[in-house]
Every structure is written in C-alpha cells, then in structure tokens.
PDB file of N, CA and C in Angstrom:
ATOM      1  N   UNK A   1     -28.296 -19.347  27.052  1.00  0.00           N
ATOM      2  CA  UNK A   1     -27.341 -20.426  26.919  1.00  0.00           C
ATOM      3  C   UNK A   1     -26.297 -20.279  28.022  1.00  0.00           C
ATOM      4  N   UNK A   2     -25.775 -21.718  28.342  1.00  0.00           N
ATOM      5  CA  UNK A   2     -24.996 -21.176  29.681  1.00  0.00           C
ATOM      6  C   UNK A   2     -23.273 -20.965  29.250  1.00  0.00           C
ATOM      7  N   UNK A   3     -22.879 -20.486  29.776  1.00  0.00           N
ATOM      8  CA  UNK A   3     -21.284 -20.048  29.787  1.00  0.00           C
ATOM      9  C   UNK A   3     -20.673 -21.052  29.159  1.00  0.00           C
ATOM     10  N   UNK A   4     -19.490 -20.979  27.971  1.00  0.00           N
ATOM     11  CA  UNK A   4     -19.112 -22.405  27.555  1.00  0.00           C
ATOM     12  C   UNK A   4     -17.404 -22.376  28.569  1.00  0.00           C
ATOM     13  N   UNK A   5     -17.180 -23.207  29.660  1.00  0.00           N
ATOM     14  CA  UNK A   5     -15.890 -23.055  30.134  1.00  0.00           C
ATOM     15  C   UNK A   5     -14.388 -23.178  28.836  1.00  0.00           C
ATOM     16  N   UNK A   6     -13.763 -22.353  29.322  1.00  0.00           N
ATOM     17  CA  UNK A   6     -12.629 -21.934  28.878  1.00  0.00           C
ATOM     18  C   UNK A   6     -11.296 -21.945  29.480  1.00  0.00           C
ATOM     19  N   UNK A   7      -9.709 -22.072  28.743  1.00  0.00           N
ATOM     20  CA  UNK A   7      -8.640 -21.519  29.946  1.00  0.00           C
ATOM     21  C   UNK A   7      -9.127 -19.797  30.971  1.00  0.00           C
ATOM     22  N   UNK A   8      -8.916 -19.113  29.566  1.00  0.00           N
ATOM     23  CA  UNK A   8      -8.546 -17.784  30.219  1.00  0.00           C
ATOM     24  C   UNK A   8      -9.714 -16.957  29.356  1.00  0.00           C
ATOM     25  N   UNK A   9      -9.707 -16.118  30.456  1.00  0.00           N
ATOM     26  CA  UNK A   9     -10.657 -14.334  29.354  1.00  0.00           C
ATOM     27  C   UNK A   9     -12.218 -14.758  30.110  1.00  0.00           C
ATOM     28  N   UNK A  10     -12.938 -13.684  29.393  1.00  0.00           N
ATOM     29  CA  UNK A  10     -14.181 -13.986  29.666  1.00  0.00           C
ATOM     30  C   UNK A  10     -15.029 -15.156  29.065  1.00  0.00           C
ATOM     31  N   UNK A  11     -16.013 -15.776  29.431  1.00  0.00           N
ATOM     32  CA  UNK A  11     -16.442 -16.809  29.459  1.00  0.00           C
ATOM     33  C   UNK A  11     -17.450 -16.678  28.073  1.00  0.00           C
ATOM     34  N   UNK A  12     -17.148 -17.693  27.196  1.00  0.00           N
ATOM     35  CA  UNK A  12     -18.051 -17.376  25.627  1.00  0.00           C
ATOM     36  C   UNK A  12     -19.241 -18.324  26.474  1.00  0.00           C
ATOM     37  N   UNK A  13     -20.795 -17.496  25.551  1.00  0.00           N
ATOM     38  CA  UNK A  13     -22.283 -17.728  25.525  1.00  0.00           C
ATOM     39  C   UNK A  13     -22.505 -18.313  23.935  1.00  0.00           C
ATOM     40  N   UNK A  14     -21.483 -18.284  23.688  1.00  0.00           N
ATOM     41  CA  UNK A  14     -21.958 -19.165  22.301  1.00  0.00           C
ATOM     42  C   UNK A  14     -20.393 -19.696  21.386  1.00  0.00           C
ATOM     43  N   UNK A  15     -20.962 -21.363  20.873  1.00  0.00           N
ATOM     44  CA  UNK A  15     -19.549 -22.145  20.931  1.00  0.00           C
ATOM     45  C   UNK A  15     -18.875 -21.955  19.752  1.00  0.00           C
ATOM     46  N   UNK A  16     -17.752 -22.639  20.088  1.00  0.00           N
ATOM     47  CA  UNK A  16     -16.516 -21.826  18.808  1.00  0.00           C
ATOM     48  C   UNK A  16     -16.730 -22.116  16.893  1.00  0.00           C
ATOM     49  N   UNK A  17     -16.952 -23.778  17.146  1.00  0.00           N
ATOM     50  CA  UNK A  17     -17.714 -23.637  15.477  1.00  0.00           C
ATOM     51  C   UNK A  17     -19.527 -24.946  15.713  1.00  0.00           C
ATOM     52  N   UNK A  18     -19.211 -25.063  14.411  1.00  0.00           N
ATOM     53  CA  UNK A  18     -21.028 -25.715  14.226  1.00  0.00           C
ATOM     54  C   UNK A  18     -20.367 -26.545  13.443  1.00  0.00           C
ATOM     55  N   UNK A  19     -20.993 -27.963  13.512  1.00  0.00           N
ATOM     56  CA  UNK A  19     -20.757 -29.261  12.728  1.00  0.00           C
ATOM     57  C   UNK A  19     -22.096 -29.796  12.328  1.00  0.00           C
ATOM     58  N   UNK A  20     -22.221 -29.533  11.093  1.00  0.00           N
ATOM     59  CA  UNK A  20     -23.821 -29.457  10.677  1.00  0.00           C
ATOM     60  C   UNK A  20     -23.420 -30.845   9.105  1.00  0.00           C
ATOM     61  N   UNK A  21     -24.549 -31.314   8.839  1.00  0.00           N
ATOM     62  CA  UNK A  21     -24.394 -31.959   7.616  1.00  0.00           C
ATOM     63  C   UNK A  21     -25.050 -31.523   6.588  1.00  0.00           C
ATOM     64  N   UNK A  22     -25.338 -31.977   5.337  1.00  0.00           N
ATOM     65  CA  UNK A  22     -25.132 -31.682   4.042  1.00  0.00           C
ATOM     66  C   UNK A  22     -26.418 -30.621   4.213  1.00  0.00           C
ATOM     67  N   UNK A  23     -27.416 -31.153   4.733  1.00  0.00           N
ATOM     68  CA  UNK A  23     -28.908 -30.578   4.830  1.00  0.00           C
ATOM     69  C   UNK A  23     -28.777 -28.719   5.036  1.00  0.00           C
ATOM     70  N   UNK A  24     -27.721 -28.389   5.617  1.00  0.00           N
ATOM     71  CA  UNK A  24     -27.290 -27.172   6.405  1.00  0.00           C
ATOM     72  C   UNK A  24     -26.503 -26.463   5.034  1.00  0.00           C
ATOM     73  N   UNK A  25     -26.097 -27.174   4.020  1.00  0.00           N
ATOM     74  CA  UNK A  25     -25.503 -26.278   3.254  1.00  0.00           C
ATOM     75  C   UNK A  25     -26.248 -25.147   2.452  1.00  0.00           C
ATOM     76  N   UNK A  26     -26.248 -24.225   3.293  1.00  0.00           N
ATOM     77  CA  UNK A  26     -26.941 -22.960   2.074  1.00  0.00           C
ATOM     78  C   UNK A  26     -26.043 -21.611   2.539  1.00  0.00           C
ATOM     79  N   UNK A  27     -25.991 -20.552   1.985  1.00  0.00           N
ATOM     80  CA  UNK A  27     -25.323 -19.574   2.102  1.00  0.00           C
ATOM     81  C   UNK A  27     -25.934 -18.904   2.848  1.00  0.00           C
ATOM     82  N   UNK A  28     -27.353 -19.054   3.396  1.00  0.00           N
ATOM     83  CA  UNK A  28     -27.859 -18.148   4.102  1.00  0.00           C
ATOM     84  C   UNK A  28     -27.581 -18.801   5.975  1.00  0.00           C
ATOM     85  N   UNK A  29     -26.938 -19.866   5.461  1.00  0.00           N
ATOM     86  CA  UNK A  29     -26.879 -20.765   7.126  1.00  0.00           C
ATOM     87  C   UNK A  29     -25.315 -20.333   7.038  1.00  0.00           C
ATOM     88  N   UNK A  30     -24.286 -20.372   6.255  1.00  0.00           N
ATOM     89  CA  UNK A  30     -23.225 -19.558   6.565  1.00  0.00           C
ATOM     90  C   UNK A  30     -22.819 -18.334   7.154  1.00  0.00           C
ATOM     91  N   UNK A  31     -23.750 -17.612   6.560  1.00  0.00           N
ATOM     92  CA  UNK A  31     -23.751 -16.091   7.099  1.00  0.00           C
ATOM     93  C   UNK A  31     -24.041 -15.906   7.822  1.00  0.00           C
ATOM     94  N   UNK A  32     -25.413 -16.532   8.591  1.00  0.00           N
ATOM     95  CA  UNK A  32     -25.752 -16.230   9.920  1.00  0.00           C
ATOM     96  C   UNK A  32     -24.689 -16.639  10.716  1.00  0.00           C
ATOM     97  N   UNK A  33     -24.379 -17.902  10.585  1.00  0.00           N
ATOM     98  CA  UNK A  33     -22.969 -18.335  11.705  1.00  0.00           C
ATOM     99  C   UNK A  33     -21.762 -17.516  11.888  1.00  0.00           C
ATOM    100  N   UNK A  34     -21.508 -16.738  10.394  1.00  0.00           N
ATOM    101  CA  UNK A  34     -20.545 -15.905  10.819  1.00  0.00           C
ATOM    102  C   UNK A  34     -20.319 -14.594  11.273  1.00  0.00           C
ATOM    103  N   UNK A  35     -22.185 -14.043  11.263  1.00  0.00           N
ATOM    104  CA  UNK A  35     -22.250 -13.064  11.608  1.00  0.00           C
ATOM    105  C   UNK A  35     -21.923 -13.152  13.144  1.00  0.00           C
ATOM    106  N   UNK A  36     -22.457 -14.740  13.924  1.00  0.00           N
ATOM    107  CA  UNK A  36     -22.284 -14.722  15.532  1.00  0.00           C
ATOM    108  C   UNK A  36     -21.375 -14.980  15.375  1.00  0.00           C
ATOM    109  N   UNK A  37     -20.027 -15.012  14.842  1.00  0.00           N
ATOM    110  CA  UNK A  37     -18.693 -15.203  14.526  1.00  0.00           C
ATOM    111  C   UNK A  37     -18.279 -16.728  15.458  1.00  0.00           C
ATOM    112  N   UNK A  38     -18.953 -17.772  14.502  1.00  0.00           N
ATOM    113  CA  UNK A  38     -19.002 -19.326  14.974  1.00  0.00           C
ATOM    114  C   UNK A  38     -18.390 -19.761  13.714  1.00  0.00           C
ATOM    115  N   UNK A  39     -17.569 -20.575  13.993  1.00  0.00           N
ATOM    116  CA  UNK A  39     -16.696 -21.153  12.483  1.00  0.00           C
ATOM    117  C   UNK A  39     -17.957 -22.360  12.073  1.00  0.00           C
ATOM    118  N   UNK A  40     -18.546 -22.462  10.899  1.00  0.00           N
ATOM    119  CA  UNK A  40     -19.644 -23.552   9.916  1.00  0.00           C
ATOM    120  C   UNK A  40     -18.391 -24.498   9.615  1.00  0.00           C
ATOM    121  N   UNK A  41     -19.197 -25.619  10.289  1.00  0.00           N
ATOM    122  CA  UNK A  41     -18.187 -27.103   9.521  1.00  0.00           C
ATOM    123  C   UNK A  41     -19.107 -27.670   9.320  1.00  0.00           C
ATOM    124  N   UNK A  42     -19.966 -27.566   7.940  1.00  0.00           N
ATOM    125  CA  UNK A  42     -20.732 -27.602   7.079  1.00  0.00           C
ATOM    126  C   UNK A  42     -20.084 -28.379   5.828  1.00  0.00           C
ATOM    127  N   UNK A  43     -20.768 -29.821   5.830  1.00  0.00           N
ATOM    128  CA  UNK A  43     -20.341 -30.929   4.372  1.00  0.00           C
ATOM    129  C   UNK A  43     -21.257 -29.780   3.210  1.00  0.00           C
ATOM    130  N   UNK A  44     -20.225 -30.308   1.973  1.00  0.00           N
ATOM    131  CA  UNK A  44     -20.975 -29.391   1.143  1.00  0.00           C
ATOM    132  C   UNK A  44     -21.434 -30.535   0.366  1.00  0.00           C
ATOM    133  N   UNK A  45     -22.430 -29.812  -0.661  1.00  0.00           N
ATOM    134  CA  UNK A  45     -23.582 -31.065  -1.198  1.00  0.00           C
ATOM    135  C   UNK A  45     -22.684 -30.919  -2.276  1.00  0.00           C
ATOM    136  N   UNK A  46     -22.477 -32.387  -2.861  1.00  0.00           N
ATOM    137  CA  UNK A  46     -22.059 -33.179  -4.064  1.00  0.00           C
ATOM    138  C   UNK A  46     -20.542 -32.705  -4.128  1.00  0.00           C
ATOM    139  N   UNK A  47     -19.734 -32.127  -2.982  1.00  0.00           N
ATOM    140  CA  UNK A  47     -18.397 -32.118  -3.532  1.00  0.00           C
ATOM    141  C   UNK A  47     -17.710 -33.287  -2.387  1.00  0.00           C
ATOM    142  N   UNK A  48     -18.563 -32.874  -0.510  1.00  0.00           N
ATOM    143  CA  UNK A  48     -17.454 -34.166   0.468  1.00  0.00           C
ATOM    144  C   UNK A  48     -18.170 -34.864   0.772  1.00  0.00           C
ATOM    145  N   UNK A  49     -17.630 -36.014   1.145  1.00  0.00           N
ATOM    146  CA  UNK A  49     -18.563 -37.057   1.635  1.00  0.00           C
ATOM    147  C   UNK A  49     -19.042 -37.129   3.352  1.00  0.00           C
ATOM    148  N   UNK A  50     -20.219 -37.722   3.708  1.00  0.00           N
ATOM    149  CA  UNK A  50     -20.524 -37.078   4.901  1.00  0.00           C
ATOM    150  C   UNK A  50     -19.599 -37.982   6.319  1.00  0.00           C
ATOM    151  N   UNK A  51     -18.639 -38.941   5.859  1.00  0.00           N
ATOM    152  CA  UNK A  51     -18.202 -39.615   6.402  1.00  0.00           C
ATOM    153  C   UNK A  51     -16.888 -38.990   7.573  1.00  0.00           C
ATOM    154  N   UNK A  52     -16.402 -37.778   7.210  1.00  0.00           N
ATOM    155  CA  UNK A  52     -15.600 -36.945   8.070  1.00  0.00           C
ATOM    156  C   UNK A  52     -16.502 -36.140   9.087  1.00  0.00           C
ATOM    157  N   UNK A  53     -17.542 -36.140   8.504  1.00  0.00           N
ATOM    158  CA  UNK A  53     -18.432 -35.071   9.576  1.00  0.00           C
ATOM    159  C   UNK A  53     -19.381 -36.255  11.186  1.00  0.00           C
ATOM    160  N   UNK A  54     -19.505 -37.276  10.043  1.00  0.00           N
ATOM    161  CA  UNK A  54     -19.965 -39.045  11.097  1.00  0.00           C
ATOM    162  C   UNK A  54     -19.302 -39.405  12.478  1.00  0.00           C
ATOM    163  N   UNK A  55     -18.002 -38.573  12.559  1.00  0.00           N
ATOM    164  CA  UNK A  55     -17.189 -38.865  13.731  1.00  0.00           C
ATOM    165  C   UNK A  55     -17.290 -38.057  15.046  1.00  0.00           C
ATOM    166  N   UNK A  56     -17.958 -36.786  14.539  1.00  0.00           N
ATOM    167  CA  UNK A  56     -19.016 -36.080  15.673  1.00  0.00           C
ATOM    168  C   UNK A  56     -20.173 -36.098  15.818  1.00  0.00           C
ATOM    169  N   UNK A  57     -20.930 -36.561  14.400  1.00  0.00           N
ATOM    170  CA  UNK A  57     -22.007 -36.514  14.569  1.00  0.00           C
ATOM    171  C   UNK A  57     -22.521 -37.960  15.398  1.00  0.00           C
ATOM    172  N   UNK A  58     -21.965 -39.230  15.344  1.00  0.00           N
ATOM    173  CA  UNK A  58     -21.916 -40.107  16.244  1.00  0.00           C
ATOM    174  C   UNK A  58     -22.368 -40.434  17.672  1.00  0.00           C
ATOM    175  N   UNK A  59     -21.435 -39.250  18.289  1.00  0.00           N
ATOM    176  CA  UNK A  59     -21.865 -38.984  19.612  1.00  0.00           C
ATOM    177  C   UNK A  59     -22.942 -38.438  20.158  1.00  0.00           C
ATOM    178  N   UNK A  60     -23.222 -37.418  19.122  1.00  0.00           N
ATOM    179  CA  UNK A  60     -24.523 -36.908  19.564  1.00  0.00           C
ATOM    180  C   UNK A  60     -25.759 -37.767  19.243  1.00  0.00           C
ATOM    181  N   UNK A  61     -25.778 -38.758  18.203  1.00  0.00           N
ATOM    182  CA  UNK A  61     -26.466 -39.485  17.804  1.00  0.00           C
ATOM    183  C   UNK A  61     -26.938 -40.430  19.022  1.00  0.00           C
ATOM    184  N   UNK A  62     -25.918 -41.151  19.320  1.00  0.00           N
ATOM    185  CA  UNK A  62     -25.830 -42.012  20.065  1.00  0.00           C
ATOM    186  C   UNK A  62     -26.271 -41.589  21.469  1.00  0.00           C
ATOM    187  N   UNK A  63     -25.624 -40.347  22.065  1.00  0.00           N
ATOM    188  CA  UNK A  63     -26.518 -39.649  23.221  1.00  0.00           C
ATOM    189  C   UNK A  63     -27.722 -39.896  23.258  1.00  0.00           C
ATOM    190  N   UNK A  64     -28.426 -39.414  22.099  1.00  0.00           N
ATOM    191  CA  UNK A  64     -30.174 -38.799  21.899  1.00  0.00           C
ATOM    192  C   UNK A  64     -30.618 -40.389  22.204  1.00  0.00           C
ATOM    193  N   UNK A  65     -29.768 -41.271  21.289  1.00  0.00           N
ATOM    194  CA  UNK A  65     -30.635 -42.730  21.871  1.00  0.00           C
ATOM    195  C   UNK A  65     -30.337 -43.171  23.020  1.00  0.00           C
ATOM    196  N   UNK A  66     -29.779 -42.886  23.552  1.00  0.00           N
ATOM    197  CA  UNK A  66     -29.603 -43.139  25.344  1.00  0.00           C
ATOM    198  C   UNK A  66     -30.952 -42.573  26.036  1.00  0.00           C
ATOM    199  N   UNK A  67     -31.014 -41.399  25.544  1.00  0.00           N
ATOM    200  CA  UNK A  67     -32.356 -40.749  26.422  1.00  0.00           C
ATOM    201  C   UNK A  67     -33.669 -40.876  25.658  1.00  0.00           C
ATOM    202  N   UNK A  68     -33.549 -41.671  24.222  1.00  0.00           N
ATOM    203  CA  UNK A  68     -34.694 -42.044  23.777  1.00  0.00           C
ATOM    204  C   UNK A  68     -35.077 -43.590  24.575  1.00  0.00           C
ATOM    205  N   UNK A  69     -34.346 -44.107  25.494  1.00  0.00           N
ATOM    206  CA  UNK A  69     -34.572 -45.120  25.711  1.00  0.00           C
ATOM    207  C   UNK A  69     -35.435 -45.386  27.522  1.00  0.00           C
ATOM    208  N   UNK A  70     -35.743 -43.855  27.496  1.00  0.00           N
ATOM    209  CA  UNK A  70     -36.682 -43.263  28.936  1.00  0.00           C
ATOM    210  C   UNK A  70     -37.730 -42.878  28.325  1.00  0.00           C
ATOM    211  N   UNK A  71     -39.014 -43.443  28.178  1.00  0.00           N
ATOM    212  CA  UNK A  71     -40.589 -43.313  27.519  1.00  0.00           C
ATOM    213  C   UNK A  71     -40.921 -41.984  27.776  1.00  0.00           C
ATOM    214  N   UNK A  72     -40.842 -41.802  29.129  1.00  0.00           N
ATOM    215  CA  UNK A  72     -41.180 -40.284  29.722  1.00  0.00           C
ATOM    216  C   UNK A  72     -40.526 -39.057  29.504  1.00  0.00           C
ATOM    217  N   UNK A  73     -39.288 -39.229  28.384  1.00  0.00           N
ATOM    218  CA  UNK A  73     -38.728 -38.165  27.972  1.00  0.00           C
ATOM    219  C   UNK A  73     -38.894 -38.241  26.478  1.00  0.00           C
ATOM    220  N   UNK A  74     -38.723 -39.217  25.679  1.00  0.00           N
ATOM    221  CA  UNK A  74     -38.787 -39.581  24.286  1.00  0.00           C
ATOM    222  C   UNK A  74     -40.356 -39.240  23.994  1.00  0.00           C
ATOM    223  N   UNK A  75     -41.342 -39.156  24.799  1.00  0.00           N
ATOM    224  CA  UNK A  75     -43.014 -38.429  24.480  1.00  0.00           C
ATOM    225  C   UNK A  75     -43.118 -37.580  26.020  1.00  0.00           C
ATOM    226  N   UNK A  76     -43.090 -36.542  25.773  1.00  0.00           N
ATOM    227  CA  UNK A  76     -43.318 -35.552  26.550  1.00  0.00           C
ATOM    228  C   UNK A  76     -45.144 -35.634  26.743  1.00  0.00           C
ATOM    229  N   UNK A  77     -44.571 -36.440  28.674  1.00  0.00           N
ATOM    230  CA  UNK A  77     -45.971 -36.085  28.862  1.00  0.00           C
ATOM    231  C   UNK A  77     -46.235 -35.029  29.883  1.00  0.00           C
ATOM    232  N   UNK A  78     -45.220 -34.372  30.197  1.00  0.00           N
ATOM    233  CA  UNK A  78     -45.175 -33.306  31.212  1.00  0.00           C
ATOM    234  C   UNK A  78     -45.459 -32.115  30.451  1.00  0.00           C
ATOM    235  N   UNK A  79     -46.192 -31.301  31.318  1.00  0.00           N
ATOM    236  CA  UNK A  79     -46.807 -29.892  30.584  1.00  0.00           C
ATOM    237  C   UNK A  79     -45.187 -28.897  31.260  1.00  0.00           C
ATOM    238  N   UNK A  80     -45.173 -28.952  32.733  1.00  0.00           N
ATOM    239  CA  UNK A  80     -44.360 -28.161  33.254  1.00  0.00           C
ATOM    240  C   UNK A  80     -42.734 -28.213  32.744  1.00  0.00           C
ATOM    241  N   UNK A  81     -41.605 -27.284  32.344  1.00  0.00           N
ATOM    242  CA  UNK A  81     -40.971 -27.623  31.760  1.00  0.00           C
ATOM    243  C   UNK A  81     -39.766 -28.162  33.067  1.00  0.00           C
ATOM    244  N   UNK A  82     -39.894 -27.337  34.088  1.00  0.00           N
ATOM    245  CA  UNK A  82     -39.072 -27.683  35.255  1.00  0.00           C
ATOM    246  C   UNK A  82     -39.187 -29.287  35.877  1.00  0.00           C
ATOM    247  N   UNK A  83     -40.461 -29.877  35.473  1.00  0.00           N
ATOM    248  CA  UNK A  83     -40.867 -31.126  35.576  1.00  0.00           C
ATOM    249  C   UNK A  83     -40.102 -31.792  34.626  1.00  0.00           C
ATOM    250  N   UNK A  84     -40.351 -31.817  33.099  1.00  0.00           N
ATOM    251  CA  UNK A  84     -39.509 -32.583  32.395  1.00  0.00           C
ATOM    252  C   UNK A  84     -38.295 -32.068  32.598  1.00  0.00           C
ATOM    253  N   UNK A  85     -37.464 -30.694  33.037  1.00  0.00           N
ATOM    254  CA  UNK A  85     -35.771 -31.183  32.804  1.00  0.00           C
ATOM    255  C   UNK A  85     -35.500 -31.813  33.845  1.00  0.00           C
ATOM    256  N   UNK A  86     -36.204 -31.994  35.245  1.00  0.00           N
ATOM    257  CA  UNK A  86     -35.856 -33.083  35.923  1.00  0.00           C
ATOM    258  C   UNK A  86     -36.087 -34.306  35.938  1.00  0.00           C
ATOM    259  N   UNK A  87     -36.582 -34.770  34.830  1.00  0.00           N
ATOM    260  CA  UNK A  87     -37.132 -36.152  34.622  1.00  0.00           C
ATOM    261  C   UNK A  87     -35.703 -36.222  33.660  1.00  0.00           C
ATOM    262  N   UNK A  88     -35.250 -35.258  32.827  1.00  0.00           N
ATOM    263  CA  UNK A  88     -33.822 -35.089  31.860  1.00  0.00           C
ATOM    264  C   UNK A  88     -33.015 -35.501  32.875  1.00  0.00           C
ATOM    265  N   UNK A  89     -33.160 -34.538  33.931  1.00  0.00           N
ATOM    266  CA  UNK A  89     -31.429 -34.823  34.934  1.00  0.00           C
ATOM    267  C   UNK A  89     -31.636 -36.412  35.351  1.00  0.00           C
ATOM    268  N   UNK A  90     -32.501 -36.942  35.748  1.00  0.00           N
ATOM    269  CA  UNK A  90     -32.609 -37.841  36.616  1.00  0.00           C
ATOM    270  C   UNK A  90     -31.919 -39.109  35.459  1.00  0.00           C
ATOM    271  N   UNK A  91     -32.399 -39.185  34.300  1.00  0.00           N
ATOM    272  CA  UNK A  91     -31.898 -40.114  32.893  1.00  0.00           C
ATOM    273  C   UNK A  91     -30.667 -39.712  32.699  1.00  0.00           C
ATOM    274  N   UNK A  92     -30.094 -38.227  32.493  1.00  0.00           N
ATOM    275  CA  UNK A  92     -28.788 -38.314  32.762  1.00  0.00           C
ATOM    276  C   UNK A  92     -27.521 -38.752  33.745  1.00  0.00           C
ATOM    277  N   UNK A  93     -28.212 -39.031  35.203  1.00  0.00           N
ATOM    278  CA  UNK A  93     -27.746 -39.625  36.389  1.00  0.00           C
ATOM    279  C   UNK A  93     -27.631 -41.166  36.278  1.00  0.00           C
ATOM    280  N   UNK A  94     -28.839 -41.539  35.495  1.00  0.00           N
ATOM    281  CA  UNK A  94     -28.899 -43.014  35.316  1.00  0.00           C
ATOM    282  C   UNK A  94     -27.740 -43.199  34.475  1.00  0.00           C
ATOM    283  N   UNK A  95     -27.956 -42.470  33.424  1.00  0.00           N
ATOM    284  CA  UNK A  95     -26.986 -43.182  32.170  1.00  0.00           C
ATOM    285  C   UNK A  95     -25.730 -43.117  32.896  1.00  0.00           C
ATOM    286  N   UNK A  96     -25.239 -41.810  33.427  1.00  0.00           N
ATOM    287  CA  UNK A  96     -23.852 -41.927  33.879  1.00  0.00           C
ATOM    288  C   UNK A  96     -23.548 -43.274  34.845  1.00  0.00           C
ATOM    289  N   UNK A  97     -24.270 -43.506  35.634  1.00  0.00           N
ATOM    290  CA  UNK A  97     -24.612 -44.278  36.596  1.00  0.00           C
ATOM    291  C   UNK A  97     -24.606 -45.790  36.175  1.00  0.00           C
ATOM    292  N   UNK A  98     -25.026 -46.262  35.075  1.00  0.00           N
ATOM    293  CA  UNK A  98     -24.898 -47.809  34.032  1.00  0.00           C
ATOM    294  C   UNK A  98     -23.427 -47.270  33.987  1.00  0.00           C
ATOM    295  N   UNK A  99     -23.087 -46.386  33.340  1.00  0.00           N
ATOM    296  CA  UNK A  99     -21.798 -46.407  32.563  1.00  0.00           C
ATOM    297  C   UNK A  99     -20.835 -46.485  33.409  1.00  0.00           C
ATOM    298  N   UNK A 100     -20.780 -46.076  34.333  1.00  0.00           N
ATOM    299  CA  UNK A 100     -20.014 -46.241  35.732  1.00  0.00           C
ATOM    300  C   UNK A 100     -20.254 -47.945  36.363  1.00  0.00           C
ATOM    301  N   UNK A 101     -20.679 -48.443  36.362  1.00  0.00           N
ATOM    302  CA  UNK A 101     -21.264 -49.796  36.605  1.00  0.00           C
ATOM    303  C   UNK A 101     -20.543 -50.693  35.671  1.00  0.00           C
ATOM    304  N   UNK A 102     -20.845 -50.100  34.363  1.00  0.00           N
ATOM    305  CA  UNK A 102     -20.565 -51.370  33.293  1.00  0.00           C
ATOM    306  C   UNK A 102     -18.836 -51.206  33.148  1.00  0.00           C
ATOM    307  N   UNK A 103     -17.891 -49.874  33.426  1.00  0.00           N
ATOM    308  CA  UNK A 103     -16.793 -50.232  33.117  1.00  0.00           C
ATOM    309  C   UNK A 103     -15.979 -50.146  34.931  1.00  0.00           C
ATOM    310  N   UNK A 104     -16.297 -49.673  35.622  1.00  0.00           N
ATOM    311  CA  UNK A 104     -15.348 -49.765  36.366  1.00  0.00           C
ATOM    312  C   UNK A 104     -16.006 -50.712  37.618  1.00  0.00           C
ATOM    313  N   UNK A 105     -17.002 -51.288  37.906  1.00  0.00           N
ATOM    314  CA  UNK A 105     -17.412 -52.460  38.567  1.00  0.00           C
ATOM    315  C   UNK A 105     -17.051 -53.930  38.185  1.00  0.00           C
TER     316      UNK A 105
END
C-alpha cells in the first residue's frame, strides 16, 4: 500500500479509520482493525441508521460508477495486470479531464 501523505512524522502505510456499513458489523472485524490500530466506523445492526455513514459512502459509490462506465475496465479483459492499471490511469485522466471541461470551460 502506498504511503498515506501527512503534515509531520513518518509517513502511515495504513489509513487512520475504516467506514464500513452494517454488513461489517461483527466483533471479529473490530478487532482486527484495532489490532492494525485503524479507528472502525462501523453502523451497528438494528441500533443506527445507515444514513450518517451514506455521506462517505457516496463518493466512493459514485467513483466506482465513473469507471464502471469504461467496458474495458468494468470486464477485465486484460490478463496482464500492468496492462489493465493503465487502461485504470488512462479512465482516470479522462474522468478528471470531462470534469475539468464541464466546470471550468
């Protein structure tokens, strides 16, 4: 995993907490997280509603359908993996690239 940037100190390899939904609630998915000492922001089943956790999970949602919307990445037809993450970078260039287009053009 690569370096997560920071102000100061050495550079963390793994991020500060986890935003998981209801599916993730078990005690054995707690412990592991805190053994890599990652704070679990984990909805719990039948006490919160999943609607506080919807406001991160959103983005990532919404990402994945950005790059589900490139055939050649959404069905992996590449065997080589250096092949598909550059078929990744190249959809990530695009998207930035619309998005740059659609608000500041």
């Amino acid at each position: 995993m690569p370096a997560i940037r920071q102000c100061a100190g050495r550079p963390r390899r793994r991020p500060a907490k986890l935003h998981a939904d209801k599916g993730y609630d078990f005690a054995h998915c707690r412990r592991a997280l805190r053994r890599r000492a990652i704070i679990p922001r984990i909805a719990r089943r039948g006490i919160e509603s999943s609607e506080r956790l919807g406001r991160h999970r959103w983005v990532v949602e919404r990402t994945l359908a950005w790059f589900a919307r490139f055939r050649r990445i959404a069905v992996r037809y590449e065997r080589r993996a250096d092949i598909f993450t550059a078929f990744h970078h190249i959809a990530a260039s695009l998207i930035c690239w619309r998005f740059v287009q659609r608000w500041f053009c």
